[in-house]
PDB file of N, CA and C in Angstrom:
ATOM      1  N   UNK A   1     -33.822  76.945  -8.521  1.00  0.00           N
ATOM      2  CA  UNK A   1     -35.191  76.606  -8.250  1.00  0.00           C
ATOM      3  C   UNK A   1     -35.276  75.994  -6.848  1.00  0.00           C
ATOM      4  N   UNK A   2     -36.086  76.486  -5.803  1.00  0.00           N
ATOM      5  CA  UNK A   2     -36.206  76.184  -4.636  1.00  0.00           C
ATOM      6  C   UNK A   2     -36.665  74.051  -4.749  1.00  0.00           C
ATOM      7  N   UNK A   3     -36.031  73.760  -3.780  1.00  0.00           N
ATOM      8  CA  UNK A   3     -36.756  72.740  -3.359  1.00  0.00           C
ATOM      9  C   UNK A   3     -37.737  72.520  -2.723  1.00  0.00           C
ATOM     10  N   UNK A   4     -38.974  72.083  -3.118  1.00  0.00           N
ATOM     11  CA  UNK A   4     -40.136  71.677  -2.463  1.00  0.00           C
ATOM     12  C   UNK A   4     -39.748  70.347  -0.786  1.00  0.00           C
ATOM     13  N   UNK A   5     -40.009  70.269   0.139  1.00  0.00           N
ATOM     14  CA  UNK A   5     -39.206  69.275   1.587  1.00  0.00           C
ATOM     15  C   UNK A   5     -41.477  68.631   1.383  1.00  0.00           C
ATOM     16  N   UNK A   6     -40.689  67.635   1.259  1.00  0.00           N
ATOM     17  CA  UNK A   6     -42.132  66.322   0.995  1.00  0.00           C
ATOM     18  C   UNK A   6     -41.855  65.519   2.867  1.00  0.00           C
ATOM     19  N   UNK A   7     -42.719  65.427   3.673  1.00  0.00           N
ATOM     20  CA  UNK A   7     -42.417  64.596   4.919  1.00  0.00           C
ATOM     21  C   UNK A   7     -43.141  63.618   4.904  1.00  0.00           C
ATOM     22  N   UNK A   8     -42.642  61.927   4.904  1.00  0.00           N
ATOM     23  CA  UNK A   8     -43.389  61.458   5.490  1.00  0.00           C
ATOM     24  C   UNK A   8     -44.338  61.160   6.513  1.00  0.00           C
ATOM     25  N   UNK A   9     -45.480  60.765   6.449  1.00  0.00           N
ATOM     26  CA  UNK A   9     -46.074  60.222   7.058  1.00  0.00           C
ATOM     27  C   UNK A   9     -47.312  61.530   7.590  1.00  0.00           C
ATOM     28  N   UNK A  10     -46.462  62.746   6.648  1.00  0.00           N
ATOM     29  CA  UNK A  10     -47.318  64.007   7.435  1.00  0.00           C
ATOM     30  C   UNK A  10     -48.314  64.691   6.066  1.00  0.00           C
ATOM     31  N   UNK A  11     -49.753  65.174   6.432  1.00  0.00           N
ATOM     32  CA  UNK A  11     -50.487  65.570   5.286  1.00  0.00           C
ATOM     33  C   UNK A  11     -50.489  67.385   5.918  1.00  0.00           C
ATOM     34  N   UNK A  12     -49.949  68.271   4.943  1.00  0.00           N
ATOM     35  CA  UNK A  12     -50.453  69.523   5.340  1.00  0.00           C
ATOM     36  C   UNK A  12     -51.208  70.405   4.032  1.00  0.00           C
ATOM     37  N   UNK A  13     -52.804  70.553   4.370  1.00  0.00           N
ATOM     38  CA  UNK A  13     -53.496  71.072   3.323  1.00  0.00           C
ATOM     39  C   UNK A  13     -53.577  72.612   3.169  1.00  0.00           C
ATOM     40  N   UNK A  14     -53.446  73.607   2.689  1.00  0.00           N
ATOM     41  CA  UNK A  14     -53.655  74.832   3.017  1.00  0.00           C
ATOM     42  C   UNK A  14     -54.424  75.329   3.438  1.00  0.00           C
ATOM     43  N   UNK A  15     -54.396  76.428   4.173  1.00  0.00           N
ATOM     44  CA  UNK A  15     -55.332  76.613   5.498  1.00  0.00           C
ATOM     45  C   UNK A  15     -55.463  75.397   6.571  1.00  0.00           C
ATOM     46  N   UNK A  16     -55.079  74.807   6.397  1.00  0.00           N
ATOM     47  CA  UNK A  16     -55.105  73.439   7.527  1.00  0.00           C
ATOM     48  C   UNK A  16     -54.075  73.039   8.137  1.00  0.00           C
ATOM     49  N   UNK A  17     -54.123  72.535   9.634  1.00  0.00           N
ATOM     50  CA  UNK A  17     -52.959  72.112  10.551  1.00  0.00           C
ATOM     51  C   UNK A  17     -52.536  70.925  10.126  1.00  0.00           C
ATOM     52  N   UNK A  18     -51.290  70.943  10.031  1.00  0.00           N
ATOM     53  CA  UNK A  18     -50.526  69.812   9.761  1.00  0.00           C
ATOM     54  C   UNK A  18     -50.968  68.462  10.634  1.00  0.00           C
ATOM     55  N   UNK A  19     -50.927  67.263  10.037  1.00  0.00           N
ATOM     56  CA  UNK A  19     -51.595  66.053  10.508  1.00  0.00           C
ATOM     57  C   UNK A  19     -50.515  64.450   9.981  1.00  0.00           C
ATOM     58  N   UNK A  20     -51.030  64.092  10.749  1.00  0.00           N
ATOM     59  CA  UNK A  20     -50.218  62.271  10.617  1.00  0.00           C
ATOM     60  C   UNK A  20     -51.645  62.124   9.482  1.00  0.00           C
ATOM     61  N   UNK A  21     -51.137  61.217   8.396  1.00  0.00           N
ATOM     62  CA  UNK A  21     -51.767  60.832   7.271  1.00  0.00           C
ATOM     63  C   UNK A  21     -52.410  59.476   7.879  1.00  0.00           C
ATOM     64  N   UNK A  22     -51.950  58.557   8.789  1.00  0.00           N
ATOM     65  CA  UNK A  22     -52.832  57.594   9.337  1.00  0.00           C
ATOM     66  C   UNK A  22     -53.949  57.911  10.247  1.00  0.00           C
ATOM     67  N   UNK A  23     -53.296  58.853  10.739  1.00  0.00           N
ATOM     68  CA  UNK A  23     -54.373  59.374  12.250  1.00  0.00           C
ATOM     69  C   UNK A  23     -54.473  60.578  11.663  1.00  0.00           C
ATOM     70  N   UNK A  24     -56.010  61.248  11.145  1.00  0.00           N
ATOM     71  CA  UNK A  24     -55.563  62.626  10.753  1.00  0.00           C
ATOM     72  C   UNK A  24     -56.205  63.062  11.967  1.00  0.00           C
ATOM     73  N   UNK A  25     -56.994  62.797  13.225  1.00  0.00           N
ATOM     74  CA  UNK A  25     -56.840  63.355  14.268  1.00  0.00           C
ATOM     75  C   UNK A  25     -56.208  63.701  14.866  1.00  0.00           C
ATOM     76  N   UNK A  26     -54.764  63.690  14.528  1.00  0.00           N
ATOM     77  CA  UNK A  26     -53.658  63.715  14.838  1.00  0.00           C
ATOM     78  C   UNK A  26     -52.807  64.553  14.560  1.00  0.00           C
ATOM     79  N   UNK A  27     -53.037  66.025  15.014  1.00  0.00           N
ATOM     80  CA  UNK A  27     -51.994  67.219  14.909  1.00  0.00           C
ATOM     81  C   UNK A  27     -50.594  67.255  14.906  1.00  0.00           C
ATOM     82  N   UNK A  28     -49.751  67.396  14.053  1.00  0.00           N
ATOM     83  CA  UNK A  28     -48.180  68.246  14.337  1.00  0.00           C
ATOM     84  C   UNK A  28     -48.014  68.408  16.056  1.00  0.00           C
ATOM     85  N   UNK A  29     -48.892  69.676  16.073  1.00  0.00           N
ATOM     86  CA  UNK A  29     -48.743  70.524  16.888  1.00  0.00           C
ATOM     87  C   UNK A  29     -48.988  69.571  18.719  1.00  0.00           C
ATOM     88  N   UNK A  30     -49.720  68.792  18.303  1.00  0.00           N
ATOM     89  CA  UNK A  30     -49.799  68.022  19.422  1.00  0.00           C
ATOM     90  C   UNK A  30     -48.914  66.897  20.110  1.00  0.00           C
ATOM     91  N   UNK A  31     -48.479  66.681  19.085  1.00  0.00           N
ATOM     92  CA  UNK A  31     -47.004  66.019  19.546  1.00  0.00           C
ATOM     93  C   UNK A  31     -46.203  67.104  20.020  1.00  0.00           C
ATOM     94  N   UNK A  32     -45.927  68.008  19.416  1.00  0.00           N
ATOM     95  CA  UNK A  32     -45.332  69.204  19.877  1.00  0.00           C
ATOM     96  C   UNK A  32     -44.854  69.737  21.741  1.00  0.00           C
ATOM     97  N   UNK A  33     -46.419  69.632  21.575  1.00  0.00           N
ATOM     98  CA  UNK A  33     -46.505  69.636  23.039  1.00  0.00           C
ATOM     99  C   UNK A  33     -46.224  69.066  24.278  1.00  0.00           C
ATOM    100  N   UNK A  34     -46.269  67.765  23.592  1.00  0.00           N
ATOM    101  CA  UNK A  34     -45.997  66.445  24.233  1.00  0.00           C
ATOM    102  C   UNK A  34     -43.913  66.807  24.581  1.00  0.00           C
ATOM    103  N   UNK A  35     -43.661  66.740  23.241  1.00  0.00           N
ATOM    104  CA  UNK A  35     -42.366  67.234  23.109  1.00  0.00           C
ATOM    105  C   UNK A  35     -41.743  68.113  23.956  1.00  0.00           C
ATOM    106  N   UNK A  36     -42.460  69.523  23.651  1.00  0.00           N
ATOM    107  CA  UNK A  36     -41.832  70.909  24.439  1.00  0.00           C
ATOM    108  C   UNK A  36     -42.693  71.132  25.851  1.00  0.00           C
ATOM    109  N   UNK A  37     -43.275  70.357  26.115  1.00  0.00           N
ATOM    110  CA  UNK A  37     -44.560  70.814  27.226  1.00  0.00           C
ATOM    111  C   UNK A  37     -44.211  69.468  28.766  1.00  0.00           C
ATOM    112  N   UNK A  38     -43.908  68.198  28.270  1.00  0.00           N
ATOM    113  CA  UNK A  38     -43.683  67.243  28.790  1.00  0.00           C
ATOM    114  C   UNK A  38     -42.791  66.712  28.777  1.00  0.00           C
ATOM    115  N   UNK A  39     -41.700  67.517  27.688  1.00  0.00           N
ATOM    116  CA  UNK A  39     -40.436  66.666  27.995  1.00  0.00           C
ATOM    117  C   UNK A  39     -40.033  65.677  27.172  1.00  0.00           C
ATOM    118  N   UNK A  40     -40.820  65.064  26.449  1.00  0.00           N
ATOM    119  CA  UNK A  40     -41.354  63.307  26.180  1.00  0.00           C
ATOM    120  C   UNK A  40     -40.262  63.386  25.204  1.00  0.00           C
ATOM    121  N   UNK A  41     -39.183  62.382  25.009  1.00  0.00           N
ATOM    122  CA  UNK A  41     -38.143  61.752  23.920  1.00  0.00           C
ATOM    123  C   UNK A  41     -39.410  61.422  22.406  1.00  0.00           C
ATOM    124  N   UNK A  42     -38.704  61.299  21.780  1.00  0.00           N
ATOM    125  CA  UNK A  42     -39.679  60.698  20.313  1.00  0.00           C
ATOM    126  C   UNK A  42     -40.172  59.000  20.761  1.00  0.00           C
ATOM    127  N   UNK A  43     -39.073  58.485  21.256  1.00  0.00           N
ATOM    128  CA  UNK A  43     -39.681  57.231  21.588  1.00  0.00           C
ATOM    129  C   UNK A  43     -40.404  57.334  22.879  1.00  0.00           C
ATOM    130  N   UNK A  44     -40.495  57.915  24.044  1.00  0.00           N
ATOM    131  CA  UNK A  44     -41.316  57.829  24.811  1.00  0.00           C
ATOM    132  C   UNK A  44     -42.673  58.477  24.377  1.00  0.00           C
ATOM    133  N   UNK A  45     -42.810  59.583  23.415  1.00  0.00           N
ATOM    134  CA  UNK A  45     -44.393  59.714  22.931  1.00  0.00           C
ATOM    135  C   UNK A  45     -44.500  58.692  22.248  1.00  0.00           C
ATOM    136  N   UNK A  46     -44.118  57.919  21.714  1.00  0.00           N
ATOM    137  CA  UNK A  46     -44.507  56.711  20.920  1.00  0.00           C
ATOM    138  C   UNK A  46     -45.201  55.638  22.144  1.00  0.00           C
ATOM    139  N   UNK A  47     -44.220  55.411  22.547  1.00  0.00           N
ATOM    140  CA  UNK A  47     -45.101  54.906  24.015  1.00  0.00           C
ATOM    141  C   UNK A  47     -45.586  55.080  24.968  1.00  0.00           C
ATOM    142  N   UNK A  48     -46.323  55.963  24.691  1.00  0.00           N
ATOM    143  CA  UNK A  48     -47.542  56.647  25.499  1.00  0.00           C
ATOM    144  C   UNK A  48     -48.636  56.275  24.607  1.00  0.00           C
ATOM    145  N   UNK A  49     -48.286  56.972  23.198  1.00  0.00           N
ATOM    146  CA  UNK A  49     -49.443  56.550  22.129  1.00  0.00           C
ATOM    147  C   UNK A  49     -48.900  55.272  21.183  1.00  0.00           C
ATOM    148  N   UNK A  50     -49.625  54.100  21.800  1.00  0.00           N
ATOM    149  CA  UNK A  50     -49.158  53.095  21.540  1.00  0.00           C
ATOM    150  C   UNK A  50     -49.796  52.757  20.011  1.00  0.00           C
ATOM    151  N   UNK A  51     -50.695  54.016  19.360  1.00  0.00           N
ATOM    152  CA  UNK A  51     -51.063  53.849  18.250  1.00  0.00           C
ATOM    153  C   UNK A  51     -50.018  54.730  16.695  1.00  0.00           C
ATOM    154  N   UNK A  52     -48.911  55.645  17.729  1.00  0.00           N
ATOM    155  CA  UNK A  52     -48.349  55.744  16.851  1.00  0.00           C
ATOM    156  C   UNK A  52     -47.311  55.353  17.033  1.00  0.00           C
ATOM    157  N   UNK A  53     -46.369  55.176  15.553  1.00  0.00           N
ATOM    158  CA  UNK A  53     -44.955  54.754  15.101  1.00  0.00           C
ATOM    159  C   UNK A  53     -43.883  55.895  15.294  1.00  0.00           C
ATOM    160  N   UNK A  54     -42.623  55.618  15.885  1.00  0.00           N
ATOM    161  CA  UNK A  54     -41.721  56.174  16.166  1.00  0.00           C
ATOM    162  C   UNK A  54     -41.379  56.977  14.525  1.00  0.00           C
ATOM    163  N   UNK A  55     -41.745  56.481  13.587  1.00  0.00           N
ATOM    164  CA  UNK A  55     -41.370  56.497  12.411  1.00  0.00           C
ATOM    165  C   UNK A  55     -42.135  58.165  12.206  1.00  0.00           C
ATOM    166  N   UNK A  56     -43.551  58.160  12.416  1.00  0.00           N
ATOM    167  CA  UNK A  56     -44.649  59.351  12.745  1.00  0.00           C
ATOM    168  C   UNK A  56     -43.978  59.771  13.403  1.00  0.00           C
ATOM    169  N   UNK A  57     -43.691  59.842  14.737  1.00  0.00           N
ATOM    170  CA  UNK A  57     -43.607  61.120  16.025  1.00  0.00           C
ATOM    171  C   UNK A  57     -41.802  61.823  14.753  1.00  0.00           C
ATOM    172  N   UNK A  58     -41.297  60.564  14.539  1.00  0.00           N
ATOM    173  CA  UNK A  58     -39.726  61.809  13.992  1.00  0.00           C
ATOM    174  C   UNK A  58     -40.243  62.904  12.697  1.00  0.00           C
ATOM    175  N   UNK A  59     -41.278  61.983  12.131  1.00  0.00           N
ATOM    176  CA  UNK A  59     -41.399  63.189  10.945  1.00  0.00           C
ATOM    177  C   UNK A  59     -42.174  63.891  11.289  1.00  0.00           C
ATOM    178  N   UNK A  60     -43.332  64.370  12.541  1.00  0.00           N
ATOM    179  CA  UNK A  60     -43.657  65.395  13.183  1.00  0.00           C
ATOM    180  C   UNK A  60     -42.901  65.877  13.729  1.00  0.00           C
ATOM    181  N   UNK A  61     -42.300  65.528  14.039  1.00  0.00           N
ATOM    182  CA  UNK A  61     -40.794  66.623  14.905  1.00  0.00           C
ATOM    183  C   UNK A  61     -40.027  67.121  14.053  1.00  0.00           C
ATOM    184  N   UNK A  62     -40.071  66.332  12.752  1.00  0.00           N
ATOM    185  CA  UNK A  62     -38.979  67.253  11.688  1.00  0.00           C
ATOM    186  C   UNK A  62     -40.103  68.107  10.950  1.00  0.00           C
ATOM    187  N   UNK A  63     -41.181  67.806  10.327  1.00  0.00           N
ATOM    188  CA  UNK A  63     -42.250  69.023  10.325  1.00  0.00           C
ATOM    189  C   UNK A  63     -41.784  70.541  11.293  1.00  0.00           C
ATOM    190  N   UNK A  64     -42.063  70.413  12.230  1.00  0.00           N
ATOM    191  CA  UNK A  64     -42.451  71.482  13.540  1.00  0.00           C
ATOM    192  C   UNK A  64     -40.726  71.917  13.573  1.00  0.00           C
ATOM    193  N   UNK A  65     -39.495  70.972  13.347  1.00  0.00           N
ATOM    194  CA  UNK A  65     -38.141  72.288  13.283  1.00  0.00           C
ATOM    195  C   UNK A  65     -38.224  72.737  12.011  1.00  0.00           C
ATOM    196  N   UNK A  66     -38.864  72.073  11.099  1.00  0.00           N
ATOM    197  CA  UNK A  66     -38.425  73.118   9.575  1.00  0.00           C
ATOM    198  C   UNK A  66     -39.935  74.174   9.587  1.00  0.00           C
ATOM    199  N   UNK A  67     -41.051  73.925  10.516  1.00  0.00           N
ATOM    200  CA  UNK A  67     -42.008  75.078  10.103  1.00  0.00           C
ATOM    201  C   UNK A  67     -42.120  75.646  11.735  1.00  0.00           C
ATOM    202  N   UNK A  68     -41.490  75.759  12.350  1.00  0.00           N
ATOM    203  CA  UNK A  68     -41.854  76.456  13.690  1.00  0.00           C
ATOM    204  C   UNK A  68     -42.737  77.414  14.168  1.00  0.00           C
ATOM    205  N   UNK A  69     -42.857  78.614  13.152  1.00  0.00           N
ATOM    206  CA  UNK A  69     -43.519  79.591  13.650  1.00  0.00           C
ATOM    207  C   UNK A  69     -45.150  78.950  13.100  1.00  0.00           C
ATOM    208  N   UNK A  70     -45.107  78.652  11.945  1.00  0.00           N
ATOM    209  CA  UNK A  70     -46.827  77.741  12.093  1.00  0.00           C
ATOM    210  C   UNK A  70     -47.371  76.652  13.013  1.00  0.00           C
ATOM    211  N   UNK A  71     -46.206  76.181  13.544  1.00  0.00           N
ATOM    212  CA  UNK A  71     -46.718  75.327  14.766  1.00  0.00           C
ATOM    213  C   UNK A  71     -46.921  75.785  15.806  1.00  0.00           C
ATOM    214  N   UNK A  72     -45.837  76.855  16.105  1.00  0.00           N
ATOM    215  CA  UNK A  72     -46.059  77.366  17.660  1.00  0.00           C
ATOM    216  C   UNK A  72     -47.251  78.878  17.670  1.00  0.00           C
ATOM    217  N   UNK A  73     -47.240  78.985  16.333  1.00  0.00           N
ATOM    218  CA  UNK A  73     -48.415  80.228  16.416  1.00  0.00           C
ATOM    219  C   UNK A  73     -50.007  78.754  16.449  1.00  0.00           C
ATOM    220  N   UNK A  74     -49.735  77.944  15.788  1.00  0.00           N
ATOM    221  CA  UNK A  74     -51.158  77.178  15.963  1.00  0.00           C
ATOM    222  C   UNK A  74     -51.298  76.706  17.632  1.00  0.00           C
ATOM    223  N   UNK A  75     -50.219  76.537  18.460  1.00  0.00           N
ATOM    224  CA  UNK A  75     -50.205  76.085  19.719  1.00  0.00           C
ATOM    225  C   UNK A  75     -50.601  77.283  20.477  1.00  0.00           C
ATOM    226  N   UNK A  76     -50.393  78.418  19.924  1.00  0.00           N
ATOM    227  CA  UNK A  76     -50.847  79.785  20.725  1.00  0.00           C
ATOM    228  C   UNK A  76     -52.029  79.858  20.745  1.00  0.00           C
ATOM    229  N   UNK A  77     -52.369  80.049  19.467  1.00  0.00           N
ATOM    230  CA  UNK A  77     -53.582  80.186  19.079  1.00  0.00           C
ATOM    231  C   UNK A  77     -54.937  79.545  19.955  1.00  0.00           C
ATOM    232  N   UNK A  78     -54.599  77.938  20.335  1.00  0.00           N
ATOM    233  CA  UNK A  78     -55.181  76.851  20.748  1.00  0.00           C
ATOM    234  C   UNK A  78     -55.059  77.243  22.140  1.00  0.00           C
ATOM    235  N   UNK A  79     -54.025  77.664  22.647  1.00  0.00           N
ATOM    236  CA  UNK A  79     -53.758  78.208  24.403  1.00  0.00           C
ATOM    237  C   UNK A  79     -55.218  79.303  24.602  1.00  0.00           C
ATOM    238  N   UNK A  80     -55.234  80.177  23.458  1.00  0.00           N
ATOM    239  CA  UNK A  80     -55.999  81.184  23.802  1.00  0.00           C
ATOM    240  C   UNK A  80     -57.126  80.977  24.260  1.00  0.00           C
ATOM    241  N   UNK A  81     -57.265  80.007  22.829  1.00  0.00           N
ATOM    242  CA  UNK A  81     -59.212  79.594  22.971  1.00  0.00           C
ATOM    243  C   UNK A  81     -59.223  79.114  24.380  1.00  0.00           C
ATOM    244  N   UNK A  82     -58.387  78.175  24.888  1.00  0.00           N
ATOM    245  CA  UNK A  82     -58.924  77.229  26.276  1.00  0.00           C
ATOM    246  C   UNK A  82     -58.645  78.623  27.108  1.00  0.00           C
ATOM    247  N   UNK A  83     -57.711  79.474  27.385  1.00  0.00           N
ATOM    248  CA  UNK A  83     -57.772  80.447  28.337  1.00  0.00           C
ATOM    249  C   UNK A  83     -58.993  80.999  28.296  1.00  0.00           C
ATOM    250  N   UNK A  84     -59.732  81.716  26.875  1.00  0.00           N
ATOM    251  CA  UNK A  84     -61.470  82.507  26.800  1.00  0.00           C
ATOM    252  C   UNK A  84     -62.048  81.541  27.418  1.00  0.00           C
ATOM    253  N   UNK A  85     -62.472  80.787  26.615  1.00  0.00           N
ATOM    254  CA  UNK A  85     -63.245  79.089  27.561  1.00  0.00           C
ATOM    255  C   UNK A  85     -63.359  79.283  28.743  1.00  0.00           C
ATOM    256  N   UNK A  86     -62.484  79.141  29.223  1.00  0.00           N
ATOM    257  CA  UNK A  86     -62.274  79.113  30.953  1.00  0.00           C
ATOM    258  C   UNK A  86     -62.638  80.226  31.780  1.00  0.00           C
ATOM    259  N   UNK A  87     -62.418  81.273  31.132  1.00  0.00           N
ATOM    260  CA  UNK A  87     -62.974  82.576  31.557  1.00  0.00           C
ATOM    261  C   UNK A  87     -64.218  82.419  31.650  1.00  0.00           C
ATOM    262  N   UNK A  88     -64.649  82.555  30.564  1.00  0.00           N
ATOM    263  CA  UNK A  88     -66.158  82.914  30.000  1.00  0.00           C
ATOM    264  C   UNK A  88     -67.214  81.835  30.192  1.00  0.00           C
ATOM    265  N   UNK A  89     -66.825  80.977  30.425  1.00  0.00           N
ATOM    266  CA  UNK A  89     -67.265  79.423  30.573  1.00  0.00           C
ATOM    267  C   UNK A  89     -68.684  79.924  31.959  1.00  0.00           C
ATOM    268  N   UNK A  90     -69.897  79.333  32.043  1.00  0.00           N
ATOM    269  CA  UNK A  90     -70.462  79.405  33.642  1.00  0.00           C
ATOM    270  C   UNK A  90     -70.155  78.118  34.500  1.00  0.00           C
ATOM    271  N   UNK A  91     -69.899  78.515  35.197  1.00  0.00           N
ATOM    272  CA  UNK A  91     -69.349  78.000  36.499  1.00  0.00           C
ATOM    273  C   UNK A  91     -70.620  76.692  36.560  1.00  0.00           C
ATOM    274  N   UNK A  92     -69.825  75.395  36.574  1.00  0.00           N
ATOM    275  CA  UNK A  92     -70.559  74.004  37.064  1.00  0.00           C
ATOM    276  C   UNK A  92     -71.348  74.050  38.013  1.00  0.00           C
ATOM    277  N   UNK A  93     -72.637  73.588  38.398  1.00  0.00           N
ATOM    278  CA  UNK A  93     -73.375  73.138  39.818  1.00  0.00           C
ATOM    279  C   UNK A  93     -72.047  72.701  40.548  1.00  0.00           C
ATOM    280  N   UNK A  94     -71.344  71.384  40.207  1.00  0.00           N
ATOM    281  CA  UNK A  94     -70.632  70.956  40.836  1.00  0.00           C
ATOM    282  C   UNK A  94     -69.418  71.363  41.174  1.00  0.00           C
ATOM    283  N   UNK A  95     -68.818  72.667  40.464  1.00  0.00           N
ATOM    284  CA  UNK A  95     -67.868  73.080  40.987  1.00  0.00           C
ATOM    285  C   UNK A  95     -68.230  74.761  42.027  1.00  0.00           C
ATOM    286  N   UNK A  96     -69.789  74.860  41.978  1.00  0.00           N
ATOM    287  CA  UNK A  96     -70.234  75.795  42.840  1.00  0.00           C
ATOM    288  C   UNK A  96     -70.509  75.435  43.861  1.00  0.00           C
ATOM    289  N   UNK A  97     -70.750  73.876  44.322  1.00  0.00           N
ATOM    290  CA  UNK A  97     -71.520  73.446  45.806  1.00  0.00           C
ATOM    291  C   UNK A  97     -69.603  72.989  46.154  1.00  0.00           C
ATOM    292  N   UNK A  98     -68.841  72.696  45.402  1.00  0.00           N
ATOM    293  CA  UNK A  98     -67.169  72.270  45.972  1.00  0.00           C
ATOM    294  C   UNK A  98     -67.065  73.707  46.638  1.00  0.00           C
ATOM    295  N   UNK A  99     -67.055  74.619  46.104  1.00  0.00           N
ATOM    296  CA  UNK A  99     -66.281  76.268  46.209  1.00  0.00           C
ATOM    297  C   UNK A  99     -67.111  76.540  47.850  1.00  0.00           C
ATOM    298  N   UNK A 100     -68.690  76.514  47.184  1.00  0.00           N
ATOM    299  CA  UNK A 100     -69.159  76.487  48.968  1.00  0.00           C
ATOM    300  C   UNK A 100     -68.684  75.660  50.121  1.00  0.00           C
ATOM    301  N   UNK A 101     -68.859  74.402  49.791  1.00  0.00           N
ATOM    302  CA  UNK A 101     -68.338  73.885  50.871  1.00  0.00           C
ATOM    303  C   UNK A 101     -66.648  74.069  51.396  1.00  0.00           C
ATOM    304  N   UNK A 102     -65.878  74.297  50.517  1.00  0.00           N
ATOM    305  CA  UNK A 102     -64.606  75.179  50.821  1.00  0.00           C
ATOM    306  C   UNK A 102     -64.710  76.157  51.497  1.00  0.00           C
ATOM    307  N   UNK A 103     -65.748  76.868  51.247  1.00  0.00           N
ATOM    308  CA  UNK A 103     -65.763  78.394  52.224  1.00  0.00           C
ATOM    309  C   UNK A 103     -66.285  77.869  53.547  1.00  0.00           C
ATOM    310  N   UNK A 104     -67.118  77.068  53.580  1.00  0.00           N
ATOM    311  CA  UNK A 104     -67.823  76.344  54.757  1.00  0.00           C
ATOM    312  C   UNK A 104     -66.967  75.891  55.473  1.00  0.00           C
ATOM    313  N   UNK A 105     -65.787  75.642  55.006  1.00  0.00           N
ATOM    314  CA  UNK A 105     -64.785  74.800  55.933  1.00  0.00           C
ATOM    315  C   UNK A 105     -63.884  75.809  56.576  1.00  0.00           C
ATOM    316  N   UNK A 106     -63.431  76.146  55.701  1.00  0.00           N
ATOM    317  CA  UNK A 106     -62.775  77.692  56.171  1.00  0.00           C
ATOM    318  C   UNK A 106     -63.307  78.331  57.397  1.00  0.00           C
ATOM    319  N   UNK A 107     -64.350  78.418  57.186  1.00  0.00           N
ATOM    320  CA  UNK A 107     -65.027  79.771  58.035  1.00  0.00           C
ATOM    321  C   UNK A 107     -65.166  78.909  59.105  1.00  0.00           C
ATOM    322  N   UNK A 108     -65.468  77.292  59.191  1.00  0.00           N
ATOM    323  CA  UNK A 108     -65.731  76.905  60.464  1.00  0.00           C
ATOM    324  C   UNK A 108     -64.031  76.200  61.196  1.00  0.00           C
ATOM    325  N   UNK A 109     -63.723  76.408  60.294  1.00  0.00           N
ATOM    326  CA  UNK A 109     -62.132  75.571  60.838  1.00  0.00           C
ATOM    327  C   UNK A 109     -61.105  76.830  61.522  1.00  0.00           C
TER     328      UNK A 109
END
């Protein structure tokens, strides 16, 4: 009979991204990042987020090596949307009068 793996400190509901049970704003996957994206030791994301426990960031990190492909397909997933976003997004007043005055400089420099 298979063993069921119970993690502290982590809630994962079906259909739903894995989460810290204190902070459920608080994605797996976002530590993750922190992790594979920044480098960050378990204790240095802890102290960055001075709201979580070293105790949290290890059992999100042991979450994300025993379920990998649901974390890193949810981190894909999340890349995508901000890549469409950004595409598709209309362009700021304020980042249209920056872009002009860039060309303005250009052309007169």
């Amino acid at each position: 009979m298979p063993v069921e793996l119970t993690y502290p400190h982590i809630v994962k509901n079906p259909g739903k991204p894995a989460r810290l049970e204190r902070h459920p704003r608080t994605r797996v996957a976002m530590i993750v990042v922190d992790y594979q994206g920044r480098g960050w030791s378990a204790e240095e994301i802890a102290r960055q987020y001075a709201y979580l426990t070293l105790p949290e960031v290890h059992a999100a990190l042991a979450y994300y090596h025993d379920h990998p492909g649901e974390i890193d397909q949810e981190i894909e997933a999340e890349s995508d949307e901000v890549e469409h976003l950004r595409r598709t997004a209309p362009e700021s007043p304020l980042l249209k009068r920056l872009r002009a005055l860039k060309a303005q400089m250009q052309h007169q420099g």
